[in-house]
Protein backbone atom coordinates (compact mmCIF):
# COMPACT_ATOMS: atom_id res chain seq x y z
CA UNK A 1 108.65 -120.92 -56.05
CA UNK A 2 107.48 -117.59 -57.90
CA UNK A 3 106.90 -115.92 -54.69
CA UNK A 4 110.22 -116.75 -53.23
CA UNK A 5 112.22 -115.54 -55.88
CA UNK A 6 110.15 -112.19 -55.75
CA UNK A 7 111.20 -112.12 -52.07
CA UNK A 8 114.27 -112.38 -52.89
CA UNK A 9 114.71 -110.00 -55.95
CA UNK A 10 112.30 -107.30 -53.29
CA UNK A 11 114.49 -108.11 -50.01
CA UNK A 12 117.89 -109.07 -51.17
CA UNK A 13 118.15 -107.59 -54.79
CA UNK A 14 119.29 -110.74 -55.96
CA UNK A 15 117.82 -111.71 -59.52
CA UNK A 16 118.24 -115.29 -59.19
CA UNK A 17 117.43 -118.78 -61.34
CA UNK A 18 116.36 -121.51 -58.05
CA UNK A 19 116.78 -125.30 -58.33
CA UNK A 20 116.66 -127.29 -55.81
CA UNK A 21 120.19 -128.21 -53.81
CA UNK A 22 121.43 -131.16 -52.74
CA UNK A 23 119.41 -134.19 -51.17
CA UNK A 24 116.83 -131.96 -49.88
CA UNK A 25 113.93 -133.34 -52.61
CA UNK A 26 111.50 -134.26 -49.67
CA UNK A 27 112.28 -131.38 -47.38
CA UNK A 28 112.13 -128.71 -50.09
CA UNK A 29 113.77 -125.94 -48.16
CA UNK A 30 117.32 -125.42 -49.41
CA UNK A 31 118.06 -124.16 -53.53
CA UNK A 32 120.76 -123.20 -55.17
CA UNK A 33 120.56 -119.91 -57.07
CA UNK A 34 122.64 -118.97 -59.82
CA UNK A 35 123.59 -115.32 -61.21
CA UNK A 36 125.96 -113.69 -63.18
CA UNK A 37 128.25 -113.34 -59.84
CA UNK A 38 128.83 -115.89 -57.42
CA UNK A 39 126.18 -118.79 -56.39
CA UNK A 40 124.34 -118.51 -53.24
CA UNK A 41 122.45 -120.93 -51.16
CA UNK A 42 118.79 -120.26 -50.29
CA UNK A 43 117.67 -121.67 -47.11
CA UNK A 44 113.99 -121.81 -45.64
CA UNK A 45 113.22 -122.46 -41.70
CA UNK A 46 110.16 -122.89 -39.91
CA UNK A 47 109.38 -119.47 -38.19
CA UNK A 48 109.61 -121.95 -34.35
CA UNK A 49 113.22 -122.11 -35.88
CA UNK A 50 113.61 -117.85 -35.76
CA UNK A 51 116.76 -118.46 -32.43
CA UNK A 52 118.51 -121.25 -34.22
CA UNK A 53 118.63 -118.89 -36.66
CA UNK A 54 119.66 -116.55 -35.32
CA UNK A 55 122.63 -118.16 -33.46
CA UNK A 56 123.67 -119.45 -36.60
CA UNK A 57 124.25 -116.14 -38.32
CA UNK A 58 126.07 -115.44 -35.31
CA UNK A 59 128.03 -118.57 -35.26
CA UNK A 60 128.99 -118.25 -39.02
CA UNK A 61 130.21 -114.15 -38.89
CA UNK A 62 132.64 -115.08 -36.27
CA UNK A 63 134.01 -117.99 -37.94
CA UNK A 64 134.75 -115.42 -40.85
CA UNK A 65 137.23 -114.03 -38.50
CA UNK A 66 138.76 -117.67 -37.76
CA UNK A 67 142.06 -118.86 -39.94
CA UNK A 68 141.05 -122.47 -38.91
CA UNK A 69 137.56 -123.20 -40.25
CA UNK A 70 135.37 -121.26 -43.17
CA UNK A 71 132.09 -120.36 -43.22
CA UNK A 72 129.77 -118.92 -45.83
CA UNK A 73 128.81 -115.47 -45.52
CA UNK A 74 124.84 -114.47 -44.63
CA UNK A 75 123.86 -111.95 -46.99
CA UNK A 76 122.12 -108.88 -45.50
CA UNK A 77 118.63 -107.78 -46.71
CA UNK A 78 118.17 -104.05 -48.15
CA UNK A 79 116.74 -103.64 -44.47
CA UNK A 80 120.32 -104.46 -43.12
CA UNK A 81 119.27 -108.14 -41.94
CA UNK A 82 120.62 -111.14 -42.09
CA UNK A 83 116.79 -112.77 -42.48
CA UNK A 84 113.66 -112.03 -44.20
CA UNK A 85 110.56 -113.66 -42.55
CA UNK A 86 108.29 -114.36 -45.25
CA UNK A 87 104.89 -116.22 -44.93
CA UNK A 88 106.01 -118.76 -42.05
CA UNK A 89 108.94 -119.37 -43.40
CA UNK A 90 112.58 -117.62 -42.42
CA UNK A 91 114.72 -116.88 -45.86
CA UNK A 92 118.19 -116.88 -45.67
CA UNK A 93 120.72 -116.40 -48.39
CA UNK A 94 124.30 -117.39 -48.21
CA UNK A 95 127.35 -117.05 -50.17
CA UNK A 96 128.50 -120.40 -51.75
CA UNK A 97 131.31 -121.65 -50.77
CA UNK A 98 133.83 -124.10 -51.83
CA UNK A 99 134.39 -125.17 -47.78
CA UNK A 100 137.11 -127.77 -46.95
CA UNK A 101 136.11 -130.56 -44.52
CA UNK A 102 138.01 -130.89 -41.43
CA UNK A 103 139.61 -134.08 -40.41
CA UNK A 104 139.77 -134.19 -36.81
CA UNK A 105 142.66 -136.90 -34.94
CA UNK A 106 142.07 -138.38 -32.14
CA UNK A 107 144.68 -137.57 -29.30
CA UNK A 108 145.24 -140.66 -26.55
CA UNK A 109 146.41 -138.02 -23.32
């Protein structure tokens, strides 16, 4: 855990506390860090997982443009990425959002 909150204070300039978010005990790969600003979301993939990835950033930055659905913003790296590979592991860090779940209807035509 040391390491990957000196990643993140080296790559992202974040000083961060980490605990562990949600019901990912077993997995072990998403935390919750907490500063004096806003809460962000840690995330670690497999490095096989570097397209998904990818397309996810992608996916989330153009929902920022959308008035229909939210999306948490990717925080760039000092480097100007969205991603820090570190060991085998890809790092992201996202903004924490309070995101609304949509109810979809179903429509008979």
């Amino acid at each position: 855990m040391e390491d990957l909150l000196n990643i993140i204070r080296k790559e992202f300039e974040l000083d961060l506390k980490l605990k562990p978010f949600g019901d990912n005990y077993a997995r072990n790969n998403i935390f919750l860090g907490e500063n004096k600003e806003k809460p962000v979301i840690i995330k670690l993939e497999p490095v096989n997982q570097l397209e998904q990835v990818k397309l996810s950033i992608k996916i989330a930055a153009n929902l920022l443009n959308s008035d229909v659905i939210s999306s948490s913003r990717y925080l760039q790296t000092k480097n100007g990425e969205f991603f820090h590979v570190f060991q085998d592991k890809i790092v992201t860090v996202q903004e924490k959002e309070d995101l609304v779940k949509i109810t979809l209807t179903k429509n008979e035509d």
